[in-house]
C-alpha atoms as a PDB file:
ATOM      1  CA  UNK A   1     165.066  83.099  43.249  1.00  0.00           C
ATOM      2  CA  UNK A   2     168.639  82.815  42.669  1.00  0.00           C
ATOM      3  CA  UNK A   3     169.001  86.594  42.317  1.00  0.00           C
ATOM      4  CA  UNK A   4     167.162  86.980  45.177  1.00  0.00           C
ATOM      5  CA  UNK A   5     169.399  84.682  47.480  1.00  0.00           C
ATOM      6  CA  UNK A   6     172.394  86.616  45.888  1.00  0.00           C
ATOM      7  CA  UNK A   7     171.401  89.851  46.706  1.00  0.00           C
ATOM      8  CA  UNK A   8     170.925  88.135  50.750  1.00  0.00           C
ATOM      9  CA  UNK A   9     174.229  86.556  50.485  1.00  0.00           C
ATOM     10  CA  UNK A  10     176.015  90.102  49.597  1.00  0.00           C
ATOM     11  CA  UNK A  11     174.092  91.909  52.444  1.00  0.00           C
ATOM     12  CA  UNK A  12     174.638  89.813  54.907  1.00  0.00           C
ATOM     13  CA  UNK A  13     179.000  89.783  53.516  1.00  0.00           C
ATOM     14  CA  UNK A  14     178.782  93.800  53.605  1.00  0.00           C
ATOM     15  CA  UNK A  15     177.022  93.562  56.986  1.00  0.00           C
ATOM     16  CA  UNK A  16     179.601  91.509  58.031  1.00  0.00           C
ATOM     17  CA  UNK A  17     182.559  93.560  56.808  1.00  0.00           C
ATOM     18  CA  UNK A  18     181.209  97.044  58.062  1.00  0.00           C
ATOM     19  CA  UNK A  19     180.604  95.447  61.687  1.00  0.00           C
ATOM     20  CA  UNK A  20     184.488  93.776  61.465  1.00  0.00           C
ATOM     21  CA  UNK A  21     186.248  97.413  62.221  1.00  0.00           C
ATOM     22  CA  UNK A  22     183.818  98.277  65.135  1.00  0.00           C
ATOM     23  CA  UNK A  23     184.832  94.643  66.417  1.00  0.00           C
ATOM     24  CA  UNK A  24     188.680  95.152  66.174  1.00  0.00           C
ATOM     25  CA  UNK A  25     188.527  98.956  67.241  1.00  0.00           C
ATOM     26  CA  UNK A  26     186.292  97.816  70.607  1.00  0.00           C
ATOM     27  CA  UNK A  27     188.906  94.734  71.109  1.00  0.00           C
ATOM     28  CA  UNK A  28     192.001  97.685  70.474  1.00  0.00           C
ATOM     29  CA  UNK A  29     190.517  99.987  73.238  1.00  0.00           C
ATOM     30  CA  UNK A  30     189.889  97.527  75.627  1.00  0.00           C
ATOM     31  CA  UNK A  31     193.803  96.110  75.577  1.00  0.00           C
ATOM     32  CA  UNK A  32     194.641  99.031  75.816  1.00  0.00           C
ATOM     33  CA  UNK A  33     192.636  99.968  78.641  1.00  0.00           C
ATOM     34  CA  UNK A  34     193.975  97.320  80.437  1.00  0.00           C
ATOM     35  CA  UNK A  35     197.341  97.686  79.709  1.00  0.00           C
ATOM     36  CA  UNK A  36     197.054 101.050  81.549  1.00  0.00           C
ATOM     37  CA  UNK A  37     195.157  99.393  84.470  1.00  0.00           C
ATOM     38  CA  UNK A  38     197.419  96.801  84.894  1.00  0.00           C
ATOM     39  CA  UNK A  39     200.159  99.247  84.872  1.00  0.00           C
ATOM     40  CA  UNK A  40     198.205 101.427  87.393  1.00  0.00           C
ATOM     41  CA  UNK A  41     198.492  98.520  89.917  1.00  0.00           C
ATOM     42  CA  UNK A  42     201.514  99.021  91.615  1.00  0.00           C
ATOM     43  CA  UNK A  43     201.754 102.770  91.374  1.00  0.00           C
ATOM     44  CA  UNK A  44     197.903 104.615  92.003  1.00  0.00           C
ATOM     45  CA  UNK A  45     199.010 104.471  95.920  1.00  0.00           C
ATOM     46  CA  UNK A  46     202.040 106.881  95.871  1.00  0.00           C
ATOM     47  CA  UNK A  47     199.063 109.631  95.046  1.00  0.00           C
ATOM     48  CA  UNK A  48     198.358 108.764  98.860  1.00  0.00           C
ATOM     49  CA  UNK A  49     201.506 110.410 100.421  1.00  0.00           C
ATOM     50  CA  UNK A  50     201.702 109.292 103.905  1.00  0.00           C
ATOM     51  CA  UNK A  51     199.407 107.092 105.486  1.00  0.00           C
ATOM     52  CA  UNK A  52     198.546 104.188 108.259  1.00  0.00           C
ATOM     53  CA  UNK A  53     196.484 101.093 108.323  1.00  0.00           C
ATOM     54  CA  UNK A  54     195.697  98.027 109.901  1.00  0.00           C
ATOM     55  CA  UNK A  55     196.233  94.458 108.828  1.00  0.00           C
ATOM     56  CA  UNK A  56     194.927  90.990 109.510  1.00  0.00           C
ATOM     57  CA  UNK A  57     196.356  87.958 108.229  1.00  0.00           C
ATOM     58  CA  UNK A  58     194.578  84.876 109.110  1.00  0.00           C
ATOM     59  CA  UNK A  59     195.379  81.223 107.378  1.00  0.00           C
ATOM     60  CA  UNK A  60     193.308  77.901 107.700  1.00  0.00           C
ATOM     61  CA  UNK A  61     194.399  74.328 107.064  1.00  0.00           C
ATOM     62  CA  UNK A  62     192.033  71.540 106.430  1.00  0.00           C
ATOM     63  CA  UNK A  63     193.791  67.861 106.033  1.00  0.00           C
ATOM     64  CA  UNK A  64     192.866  64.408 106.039  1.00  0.00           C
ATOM     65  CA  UNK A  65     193.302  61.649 108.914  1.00  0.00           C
ATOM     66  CA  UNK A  66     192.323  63.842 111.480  1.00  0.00           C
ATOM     67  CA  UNK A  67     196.008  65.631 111.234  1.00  0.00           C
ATOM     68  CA  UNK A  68     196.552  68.455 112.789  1.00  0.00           C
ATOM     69  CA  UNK A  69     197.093  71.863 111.414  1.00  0.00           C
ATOM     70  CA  UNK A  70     196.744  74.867 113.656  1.00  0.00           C
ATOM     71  CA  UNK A  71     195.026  78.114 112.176  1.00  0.00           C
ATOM     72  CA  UNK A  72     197.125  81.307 112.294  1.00  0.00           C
ATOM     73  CA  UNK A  73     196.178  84.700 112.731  1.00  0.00           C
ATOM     74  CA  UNK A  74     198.609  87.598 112.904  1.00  0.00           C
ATOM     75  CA  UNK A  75     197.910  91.508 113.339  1.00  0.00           C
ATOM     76  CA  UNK A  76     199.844  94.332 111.662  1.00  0.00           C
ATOM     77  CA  UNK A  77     199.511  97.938 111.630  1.00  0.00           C
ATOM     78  CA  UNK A  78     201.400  99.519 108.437  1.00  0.00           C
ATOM     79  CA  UNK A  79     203.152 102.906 108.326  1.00  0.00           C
ATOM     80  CA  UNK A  80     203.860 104.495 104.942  1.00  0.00           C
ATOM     81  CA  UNK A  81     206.416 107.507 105.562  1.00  0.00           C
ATOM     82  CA  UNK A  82     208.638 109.078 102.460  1.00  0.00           C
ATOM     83  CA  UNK A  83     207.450 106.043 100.378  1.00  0.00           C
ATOM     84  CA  UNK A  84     208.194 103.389 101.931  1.00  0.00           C
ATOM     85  CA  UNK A  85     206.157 101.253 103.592  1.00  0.00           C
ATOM     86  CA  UNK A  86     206.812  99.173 107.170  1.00  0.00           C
ATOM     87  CA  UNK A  87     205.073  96.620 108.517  1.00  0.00           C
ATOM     88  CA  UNK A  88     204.609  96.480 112.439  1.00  0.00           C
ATOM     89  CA  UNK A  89     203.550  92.863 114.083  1.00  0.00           C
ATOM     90  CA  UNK A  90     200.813  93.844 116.629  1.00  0.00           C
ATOM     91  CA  UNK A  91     199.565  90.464 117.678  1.00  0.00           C
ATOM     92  CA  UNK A  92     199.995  87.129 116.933  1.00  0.00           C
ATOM     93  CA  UNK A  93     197.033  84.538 117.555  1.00  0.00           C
ATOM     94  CA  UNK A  94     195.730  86.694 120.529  1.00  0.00           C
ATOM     95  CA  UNK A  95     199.148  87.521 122.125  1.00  0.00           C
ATOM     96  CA  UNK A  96     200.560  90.788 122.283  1.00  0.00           C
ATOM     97  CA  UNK A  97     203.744  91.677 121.213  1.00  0.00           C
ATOM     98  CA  UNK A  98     206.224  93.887 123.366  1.00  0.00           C
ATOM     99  CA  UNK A  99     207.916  96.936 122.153  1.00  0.00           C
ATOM    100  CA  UNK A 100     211.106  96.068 121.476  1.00  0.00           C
ATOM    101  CA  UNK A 101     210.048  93.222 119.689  1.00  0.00           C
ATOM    102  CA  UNK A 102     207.866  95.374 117.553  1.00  0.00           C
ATOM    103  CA  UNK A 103     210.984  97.238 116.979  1.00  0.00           C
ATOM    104  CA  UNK A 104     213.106  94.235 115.558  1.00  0.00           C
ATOM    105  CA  UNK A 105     210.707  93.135 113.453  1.00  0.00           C
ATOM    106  CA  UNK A 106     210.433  96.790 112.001  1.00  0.00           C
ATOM    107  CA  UNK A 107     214.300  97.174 111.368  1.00  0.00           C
ATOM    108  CA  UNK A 108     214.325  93.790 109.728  1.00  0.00           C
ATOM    109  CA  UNK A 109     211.518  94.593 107.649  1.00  0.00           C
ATOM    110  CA  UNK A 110     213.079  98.286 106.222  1.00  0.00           C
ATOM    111  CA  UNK A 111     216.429  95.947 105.429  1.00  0.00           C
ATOM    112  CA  UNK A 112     214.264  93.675 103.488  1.00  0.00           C
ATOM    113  CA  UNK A 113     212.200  96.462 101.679  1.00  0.00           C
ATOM    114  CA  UNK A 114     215.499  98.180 100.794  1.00  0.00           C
ATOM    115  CA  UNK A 115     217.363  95.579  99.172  1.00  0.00           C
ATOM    116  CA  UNK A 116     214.030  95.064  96.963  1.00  0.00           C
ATOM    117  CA  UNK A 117     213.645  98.380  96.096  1.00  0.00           C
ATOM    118  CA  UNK A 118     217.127  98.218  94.877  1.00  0.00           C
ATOM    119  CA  UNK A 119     215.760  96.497  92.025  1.00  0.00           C
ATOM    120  CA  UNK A 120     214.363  98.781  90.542  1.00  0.00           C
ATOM    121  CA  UNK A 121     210.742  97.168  89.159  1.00  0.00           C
ATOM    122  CA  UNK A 122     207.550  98.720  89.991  1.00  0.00           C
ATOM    123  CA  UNK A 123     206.093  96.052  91.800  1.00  0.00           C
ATOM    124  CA  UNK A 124     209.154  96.229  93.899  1.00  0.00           C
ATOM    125  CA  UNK A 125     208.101  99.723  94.508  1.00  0.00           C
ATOM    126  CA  UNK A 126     204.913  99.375  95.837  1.00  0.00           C
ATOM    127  CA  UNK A 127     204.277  98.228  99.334  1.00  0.00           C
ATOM    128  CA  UNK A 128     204.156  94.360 100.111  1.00  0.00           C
ATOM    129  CA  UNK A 129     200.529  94.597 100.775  1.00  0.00           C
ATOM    130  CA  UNK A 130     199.186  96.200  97.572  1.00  0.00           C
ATOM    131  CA  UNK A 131     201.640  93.601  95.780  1.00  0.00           C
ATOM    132  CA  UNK A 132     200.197  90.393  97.993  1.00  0.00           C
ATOM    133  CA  UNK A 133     196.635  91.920  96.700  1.00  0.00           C
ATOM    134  CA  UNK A 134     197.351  91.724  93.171  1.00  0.00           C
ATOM    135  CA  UNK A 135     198.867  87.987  93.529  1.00  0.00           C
ATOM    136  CA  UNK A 136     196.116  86.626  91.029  1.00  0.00           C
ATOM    137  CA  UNK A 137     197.271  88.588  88.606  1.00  0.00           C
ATOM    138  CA  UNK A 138     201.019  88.554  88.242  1.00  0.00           C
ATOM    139  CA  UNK A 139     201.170  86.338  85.420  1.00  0.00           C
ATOM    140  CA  UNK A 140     201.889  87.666  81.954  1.00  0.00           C
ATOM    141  CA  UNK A 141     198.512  89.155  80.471  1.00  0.00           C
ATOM    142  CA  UNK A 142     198.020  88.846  76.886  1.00  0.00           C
ATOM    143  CA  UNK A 143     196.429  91.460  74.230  1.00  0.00           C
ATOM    144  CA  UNK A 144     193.268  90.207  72.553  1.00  0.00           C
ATOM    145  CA  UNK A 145     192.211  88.069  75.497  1.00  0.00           C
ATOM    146  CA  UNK A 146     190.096  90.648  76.819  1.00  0.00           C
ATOM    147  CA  UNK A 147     186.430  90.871  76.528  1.00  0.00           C
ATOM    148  CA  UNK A 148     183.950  92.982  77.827  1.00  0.00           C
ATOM    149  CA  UNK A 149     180.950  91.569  80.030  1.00  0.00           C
ATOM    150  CA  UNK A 150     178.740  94.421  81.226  1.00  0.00           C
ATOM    151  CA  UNK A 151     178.442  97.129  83.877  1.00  0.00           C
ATOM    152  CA  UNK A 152     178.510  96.871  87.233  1.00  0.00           C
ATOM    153  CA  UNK A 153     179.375  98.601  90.723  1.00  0.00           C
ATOM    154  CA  UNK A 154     181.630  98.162  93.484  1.00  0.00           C
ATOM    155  CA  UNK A 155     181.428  99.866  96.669  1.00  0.00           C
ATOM    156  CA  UNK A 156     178.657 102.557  94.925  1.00  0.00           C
ATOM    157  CA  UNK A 157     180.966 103.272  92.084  1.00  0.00           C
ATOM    158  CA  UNK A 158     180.277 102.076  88.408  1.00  0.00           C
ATOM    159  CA  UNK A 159     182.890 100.183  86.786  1.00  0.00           C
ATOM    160  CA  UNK A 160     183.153  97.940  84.052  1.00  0.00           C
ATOM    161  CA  UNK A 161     183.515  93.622  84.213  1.00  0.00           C
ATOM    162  CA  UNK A 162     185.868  92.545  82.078  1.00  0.00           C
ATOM    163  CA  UNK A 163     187.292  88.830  81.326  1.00  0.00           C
ATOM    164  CA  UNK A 164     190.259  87.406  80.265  1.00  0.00           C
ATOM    165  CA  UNK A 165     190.350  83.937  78.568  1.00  0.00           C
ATOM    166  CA  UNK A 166     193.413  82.370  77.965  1.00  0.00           C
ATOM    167  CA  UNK A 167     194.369  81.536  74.192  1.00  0.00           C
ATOM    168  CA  UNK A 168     197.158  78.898  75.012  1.00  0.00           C
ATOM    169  CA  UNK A 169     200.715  79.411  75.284  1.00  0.00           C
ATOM    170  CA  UNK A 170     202.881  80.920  72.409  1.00  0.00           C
ATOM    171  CA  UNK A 171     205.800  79.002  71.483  1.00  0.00           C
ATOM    172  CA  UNK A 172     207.583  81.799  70.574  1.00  0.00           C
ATOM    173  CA  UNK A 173     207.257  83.689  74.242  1.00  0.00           C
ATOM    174  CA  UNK A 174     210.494  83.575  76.101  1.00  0.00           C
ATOM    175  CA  UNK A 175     207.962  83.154  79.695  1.00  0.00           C
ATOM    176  CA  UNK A 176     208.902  80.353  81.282  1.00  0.00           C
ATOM    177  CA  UNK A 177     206.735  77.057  81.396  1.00  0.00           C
ATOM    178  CA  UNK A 178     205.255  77.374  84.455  1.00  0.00           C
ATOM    179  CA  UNK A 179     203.732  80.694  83.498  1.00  0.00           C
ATOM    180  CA  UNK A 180     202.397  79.891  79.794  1.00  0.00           C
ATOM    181  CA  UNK A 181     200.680  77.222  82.038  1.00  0.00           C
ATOM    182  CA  UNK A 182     199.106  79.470  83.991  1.00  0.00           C
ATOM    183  CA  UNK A 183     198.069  81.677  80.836  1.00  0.00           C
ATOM    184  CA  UNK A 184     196.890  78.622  79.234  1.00  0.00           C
ATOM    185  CA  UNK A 185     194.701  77.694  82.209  1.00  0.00           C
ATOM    186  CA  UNK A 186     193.948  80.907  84.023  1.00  0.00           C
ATOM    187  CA  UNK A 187     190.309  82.461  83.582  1.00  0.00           C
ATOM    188  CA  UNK A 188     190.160  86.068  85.190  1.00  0.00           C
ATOM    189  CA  UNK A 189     187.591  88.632  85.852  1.00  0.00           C
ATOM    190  CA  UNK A 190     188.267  92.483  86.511  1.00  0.00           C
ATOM    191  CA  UNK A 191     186.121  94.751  87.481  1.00  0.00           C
ATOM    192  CA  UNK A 192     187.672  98.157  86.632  1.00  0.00           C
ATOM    193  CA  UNK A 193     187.048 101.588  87.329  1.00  0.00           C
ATOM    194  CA  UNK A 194     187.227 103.394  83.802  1.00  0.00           C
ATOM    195  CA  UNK A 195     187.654 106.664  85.209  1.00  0.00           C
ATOM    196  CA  UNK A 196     190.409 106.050  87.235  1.00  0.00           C
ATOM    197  CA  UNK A 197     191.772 103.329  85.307  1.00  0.00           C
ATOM    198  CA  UNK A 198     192.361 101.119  88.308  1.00  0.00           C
ATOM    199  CA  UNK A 199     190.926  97.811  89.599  1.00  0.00           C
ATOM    200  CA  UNK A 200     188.507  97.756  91.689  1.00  0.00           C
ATOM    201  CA  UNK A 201     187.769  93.971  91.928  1.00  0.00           C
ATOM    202  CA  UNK A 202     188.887  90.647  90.679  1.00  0.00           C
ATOM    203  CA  UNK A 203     188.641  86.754  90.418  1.00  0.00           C
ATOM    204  CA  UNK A 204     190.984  84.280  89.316  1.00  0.00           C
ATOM    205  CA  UNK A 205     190.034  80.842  88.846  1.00  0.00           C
ATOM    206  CA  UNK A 206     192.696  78.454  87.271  1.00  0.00           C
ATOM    207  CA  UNK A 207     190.794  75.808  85.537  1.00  0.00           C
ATOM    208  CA  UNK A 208     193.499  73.122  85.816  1.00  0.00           C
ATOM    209  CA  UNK A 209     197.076  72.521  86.903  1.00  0.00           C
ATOM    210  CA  UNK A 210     198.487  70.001  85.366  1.00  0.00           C
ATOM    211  CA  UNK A 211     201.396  71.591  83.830  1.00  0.00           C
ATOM    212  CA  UNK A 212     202.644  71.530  87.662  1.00  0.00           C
ATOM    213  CA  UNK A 213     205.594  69.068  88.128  1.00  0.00           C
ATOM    214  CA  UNK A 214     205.444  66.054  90.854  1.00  0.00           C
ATOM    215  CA  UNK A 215     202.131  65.197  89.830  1.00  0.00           C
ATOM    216  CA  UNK A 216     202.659  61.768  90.591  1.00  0.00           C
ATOM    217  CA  UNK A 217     203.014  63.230  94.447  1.00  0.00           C
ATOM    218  CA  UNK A 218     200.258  65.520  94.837  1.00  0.00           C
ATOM    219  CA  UNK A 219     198.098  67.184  92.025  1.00  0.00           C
ATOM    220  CA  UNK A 220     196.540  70.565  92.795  1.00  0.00           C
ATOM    221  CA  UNK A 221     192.645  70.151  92.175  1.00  0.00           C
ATOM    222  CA  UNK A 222     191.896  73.734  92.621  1.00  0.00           C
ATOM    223  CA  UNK A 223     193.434  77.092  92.932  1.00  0.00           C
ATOM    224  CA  UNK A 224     191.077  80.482  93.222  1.00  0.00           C
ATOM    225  CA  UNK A 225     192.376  83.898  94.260  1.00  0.00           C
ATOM    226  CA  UNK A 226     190.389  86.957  94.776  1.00  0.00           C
ATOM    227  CA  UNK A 227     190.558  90.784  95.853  1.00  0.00           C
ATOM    228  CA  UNK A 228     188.327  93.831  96.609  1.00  0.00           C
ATOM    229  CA  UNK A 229     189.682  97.432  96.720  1.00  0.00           C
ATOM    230  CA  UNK A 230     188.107 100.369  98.529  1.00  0.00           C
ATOM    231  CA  UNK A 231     188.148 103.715  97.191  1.00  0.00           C
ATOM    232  CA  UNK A 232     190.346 106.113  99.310  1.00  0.00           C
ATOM    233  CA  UNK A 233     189.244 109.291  97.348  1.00  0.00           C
ATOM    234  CA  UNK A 234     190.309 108.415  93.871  1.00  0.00           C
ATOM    235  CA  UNK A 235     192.665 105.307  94.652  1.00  0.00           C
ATOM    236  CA  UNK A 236     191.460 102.387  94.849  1.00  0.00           C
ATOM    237  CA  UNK A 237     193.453 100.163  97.692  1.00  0.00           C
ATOM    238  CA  UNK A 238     193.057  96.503  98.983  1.00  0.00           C
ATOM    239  CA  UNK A 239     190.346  95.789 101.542  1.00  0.00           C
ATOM    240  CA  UNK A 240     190.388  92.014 101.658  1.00  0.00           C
ATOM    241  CA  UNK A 241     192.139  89.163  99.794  1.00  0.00           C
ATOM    242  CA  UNK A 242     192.070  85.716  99.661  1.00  0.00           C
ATOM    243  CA  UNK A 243     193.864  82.751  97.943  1.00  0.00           C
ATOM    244  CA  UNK A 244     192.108  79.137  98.511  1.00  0.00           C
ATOM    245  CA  UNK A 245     193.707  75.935  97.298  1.00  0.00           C
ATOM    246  CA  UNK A 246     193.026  72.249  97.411  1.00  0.00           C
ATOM    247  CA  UNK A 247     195.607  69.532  97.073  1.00  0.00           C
ATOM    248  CA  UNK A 248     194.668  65.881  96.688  1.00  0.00           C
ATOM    249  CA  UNK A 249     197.325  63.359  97.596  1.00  0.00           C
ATOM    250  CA  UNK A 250     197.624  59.354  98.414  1.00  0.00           C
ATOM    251  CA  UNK A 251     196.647  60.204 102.018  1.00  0.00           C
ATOM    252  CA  UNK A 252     193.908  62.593 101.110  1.00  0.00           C
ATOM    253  CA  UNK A 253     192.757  66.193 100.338  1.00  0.00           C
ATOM    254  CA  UNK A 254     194.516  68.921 101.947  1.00  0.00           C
ATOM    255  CA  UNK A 255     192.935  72.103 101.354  1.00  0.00           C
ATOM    256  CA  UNK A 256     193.262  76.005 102.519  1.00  0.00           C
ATOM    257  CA  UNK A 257     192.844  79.438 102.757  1.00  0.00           C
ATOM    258  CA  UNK A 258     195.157  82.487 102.989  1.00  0.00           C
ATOM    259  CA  UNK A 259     192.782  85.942 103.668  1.00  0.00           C
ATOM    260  CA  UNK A 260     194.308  89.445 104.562  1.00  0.00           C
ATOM    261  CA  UNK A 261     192.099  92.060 105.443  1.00  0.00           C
ATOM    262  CA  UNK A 262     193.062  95.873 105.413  1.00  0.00           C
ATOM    263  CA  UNK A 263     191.384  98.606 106.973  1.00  0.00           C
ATOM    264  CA  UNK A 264     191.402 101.693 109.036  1.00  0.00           C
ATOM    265  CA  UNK A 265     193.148 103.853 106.304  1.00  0.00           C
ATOM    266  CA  UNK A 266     194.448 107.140 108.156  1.00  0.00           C
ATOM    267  CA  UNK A 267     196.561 110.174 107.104  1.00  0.00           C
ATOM    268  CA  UNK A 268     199.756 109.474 108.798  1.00  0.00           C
ATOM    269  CA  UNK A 269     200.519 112.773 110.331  1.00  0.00           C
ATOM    270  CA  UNK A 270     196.636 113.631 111.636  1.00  0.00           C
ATOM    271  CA  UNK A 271     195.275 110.687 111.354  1.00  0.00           C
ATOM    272  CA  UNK A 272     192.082 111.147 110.035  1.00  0.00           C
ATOM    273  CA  UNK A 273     190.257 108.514 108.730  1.00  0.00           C
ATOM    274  CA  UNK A 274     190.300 108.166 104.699  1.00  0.00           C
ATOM    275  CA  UNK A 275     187.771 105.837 104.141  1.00  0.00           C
ATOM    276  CA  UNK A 276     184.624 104.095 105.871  1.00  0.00           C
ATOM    277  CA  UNK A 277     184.918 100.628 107.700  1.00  0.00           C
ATOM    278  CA  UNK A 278     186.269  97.410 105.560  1.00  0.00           C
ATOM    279  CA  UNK A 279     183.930  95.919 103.036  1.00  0.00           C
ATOM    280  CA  UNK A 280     181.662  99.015 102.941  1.00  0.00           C
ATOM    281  CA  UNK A 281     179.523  98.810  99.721  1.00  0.00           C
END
């Protein structure tokens, strides 16, 4: 018998062993999967050249004690010419603006891209609404974190669902507080296009803030972000984003939502429509 449960005990320890490289070598390929996809964020839309959309911002307030807090809605049409991108306000909660108002806001808005493409990084690079898009995910990602959670597809493609748990902070990372807290709380799912190597979805849920200063003021309850991309050929660009919150404090719970939707993707010089109407599946 005690042969017997020897001869177990060393299958099941060579089992074991033999399975550990497939383990590591899966875990290896998926970091560095998503170190190219996360890299692939901020640059896949230059394959684009020139091109036009539209834009609609609209933000909603909830608060306690009857107080009130007026939604918002603005409208934007974007412009993408020799790389850089310009926003134009169209509209703001039903009202028209004029042309030569349009035109301010479009001057000021090519000052403001150029001094932040002066810096150089290639978020700063991309165009502010590919960059507000990705604002779930512009905390520090760390290898081994990633595991893989099936198949899936997003607007008729397949892609892969991937999720990122946090493993706590490092104390020997030089990122600052506020983002190891973030790390440490942040649970993330991607939905990524292997082929392309881009992102075609994602969630962030932060499971609790209370790394956040001024708790003793107000303590942030809840804090979700989300995005869904549209395939424009082989690029994968925003169609609708949203950031919700919810803030309890002595007088109550204040809570909101930020969602931008972009659509109407058109060459710039013949317009021609690139891809099918927003949230197309």
């Amino acid at each position: 018998m005690a042969a017997i449960l020897r001869s177990l005990i060393l299958v099941a320890a060579v089992a074991w062993a033999s399975a550990m490289p497939t383990a590591r070598t899966q875990a290896n390929d998926i970091d560095a999967l998503m170190e190219r996809v996360l890299e692939n964020r901020y640059t896949s839309w230059q394959e684009l050249g020139d091109f036009t959309l539209r834009h609609v911002l609209a933000v909603d307030l909830e608060a306690p004690l009857e107080i009130p807090f007026p939604g918002l809605r603005r409208e934007y049409e974007w412009y993408v010419l020799d790389g850089m991108a310009i926003r134009s306000p169209v509209r703001f909660n039903g009202i028209d603006l004029d042309a030569g108002d349009r035109r301010d806001a479009e001057n000021d808005w090519r000052r403001g891209e150029r001094r932040r493409r002066a810096h150089g990084d290639p978020q700063d690079l991309a165009p502010r609404f590919v960059s507000d898009a990705f604002y779930g995910t512009e905390f520090p990602f760390e290898p081994g974190a990633y595991y893989f959670a099936g198949h899936d597809t997003v607007a008729g493609r397949e892609v892969v669902r991937i999720e990122y748990y946090p493993t706590g902070p490092d104390p020997k990372s030089s990122s600052t507080r506020l983002n190891q807290g973030f790390n440490k709380t942040s649970l993330v799912t991607f939905w990524v296009d292997v082929k392309t190597e881009q992102i075609a979805k994602y969630e962030f849920a932060n499971a609790g803030m209370d790394f956040l200063p001024l708790r003793w003021l107000a303590r942030v309850e809840g804090f979700k972000a989300s995005a869904e991309m549209i395939p424009v050929g082989d690029v994968w660009m925003p169609a609708r984003a949203t950031v919700r919150g919810r803030i309890m404090t002595a007088r109550g719970a204040f809570q909101g939502s930020i969602t931008q939707e972009f659509f109407d993707y058109r060459e710039a010089e013949t317009g021609t429509r690139l891809v099918g109407p927003v949230g197309a599946r």
